[in-house]
Protein backbone atom coordinates (compact mmCIF):
# COMPACT_ATOMS: atom_id res chain seq x y z
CA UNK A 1 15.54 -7.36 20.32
CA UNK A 2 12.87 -8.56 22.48
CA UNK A 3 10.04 -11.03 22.08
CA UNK A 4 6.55 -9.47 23.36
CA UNK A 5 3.68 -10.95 24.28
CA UNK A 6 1.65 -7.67 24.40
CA UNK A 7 -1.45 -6.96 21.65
CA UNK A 8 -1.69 -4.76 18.87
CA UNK A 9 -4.53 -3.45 19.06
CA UNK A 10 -7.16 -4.32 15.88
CA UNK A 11 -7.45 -1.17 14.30
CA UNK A 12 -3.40 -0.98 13.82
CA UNK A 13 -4.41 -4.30 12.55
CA UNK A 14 -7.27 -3.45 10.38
CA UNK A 15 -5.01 -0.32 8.93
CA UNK A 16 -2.23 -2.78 8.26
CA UNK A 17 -4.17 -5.11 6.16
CA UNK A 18 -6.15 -2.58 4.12
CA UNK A 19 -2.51 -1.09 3.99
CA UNK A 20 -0.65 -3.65 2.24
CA UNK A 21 -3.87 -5.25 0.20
CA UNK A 22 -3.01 -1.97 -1.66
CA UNK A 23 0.29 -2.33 -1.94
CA UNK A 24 1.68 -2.34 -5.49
CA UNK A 25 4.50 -4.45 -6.22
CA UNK A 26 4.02 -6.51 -10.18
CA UNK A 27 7.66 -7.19 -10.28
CA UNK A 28 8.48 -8.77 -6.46
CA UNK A 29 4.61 -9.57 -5.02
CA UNK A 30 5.94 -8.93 -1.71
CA UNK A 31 3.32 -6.13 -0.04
CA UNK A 32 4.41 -4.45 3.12
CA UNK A 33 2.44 -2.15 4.98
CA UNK A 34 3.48 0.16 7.72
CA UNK A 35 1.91 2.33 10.20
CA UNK A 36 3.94 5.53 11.96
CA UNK A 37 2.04 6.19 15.19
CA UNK A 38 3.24 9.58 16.84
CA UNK A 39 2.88 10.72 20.82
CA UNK A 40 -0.38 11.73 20.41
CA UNK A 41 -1.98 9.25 18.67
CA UNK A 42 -2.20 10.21 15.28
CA UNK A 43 -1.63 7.36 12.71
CA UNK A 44 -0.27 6.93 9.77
CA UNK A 45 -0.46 3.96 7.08
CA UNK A 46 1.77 3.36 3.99
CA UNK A 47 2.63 0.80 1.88
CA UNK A 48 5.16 -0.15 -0.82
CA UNK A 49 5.40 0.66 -4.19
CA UNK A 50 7.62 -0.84 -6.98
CA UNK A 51 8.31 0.71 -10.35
CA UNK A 52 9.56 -0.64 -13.51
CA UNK A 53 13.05 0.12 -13.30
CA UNK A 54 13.35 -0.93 -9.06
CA UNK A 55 14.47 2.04 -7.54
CA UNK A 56 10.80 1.73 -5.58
CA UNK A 57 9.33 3.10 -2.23
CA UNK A 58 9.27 1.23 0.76
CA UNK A 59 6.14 1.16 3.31
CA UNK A 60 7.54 2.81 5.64
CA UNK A 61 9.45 5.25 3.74
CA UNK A 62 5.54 6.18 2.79
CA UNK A 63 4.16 5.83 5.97
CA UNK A 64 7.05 8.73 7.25
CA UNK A 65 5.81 10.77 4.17
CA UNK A 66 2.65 10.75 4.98
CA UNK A 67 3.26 11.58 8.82
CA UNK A 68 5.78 14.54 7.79
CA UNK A 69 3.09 16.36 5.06
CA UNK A 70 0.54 16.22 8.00
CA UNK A 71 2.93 18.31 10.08
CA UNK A 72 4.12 15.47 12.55
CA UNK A 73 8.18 14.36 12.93
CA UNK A 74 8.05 12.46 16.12
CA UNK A 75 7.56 8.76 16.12
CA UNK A 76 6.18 6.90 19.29
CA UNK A 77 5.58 3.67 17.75
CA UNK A 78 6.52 1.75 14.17
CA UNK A 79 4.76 -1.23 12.85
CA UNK A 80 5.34 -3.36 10.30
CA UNK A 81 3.94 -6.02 8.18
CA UNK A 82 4.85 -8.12 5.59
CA UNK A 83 3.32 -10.76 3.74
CA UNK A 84 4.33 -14.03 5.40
CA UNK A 85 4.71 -15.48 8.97
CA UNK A 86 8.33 -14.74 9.05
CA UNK A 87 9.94 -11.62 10.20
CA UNK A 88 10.15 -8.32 7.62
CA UNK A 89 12.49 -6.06 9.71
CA UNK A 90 12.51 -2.58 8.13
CA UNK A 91 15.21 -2.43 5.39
CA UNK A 92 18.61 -0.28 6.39
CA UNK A 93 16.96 2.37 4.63
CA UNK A 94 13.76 2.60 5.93
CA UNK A 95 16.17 2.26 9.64
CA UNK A 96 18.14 5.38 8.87
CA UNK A 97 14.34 7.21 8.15
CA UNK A 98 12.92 5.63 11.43
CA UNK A 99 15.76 6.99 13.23
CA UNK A 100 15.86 10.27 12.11
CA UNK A 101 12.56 10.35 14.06
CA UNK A 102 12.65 8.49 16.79
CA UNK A 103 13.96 8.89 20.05
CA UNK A 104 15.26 6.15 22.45
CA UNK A 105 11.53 5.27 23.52
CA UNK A 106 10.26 4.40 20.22
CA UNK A 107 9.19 0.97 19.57
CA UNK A 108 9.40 -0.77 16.36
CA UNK A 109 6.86 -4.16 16.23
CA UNK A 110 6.95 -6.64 13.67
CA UNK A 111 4.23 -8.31 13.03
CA UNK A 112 3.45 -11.46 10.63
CA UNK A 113 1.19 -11.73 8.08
CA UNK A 114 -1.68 -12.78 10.14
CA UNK A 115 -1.42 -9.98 12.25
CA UNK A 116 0.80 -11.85 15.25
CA UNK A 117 3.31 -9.71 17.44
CA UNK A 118 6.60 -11.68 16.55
CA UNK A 119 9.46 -9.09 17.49
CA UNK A 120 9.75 -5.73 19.26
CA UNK A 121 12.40 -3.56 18.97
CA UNK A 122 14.07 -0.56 20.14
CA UNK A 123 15.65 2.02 17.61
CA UNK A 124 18.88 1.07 19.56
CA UNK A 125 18.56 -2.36 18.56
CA UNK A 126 17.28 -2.57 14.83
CA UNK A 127 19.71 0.45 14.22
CA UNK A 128 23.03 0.11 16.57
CA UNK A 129 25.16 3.14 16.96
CA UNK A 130 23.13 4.69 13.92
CA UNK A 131 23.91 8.33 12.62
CA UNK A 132 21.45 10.95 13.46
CA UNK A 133 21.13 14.49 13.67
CA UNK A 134 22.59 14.78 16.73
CA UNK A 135 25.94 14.14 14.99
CA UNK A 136 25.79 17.00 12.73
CA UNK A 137 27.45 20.65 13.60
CA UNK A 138 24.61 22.89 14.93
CA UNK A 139 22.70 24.95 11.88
């Protein structure tokens, strides 16, 4: 974990905001948004989304969704963005789905609710030692 002092820029912003202002969650009003940004650019925004009996989606899980049905399953750069001024890390879910496509460069930023860098990681760090495909026997 590392603190940065670099910007997002305002359209990851902008996307984050309009991300999670449609988030729906009635049962915890906590909105998340996420945006997957691959190695050429492309973005992709989700958000989460709670159902009556909890078993919901997560932001990211929706942002990866999104990113895989447009044909994309590389991941240059994660952001999140919850709803206060503290840090909302990516849930050990969500970590096992960011890992599954990232490599070692990808950074994962955490931003507050106001839009301010507080933490970037690396996949090594949010997700130590994690299992990925690499571990599998060869298809």
């Amino acid at each position: 974990m590392s603190q940065q002092t670099d910007e997002v820029s305002a359209e990851i912003v902008e996307k984050l905001f309009s991300a999670r202002a449609n988030a729906y969650v009635p049962y915890s009003a906590h909105p998340v948004a996420s945006v997957m940004v691959t190695p050429d650019g492309q973005q992709f925004a989700g958000t989460n989304v709670e159902v009556a009996h909890y078993k919901g989606l997560c932001a990211e899980a929706s942002a990866i969704s999104a990113m895989i049905t447009a044909g994309q399953c590389q991941l240059a750069t994660v952001y999140v963005m919850g709803p206060g001024d503290h840090l909302c890390t990516p849930c050990g879910d969500c970590r096992q789905r960011i890992r599954e496509f990232a490599t070692p460069e990808t950074q994962i930023k955490v931003l507050s609710g106001s839009g301010e860098l507080l933490k970037t990681y690396t996949m090594e760090a949010l997700l130590p030692d994690g299992f990925g495909p690499e571990q599998l026997p060869p298809r």
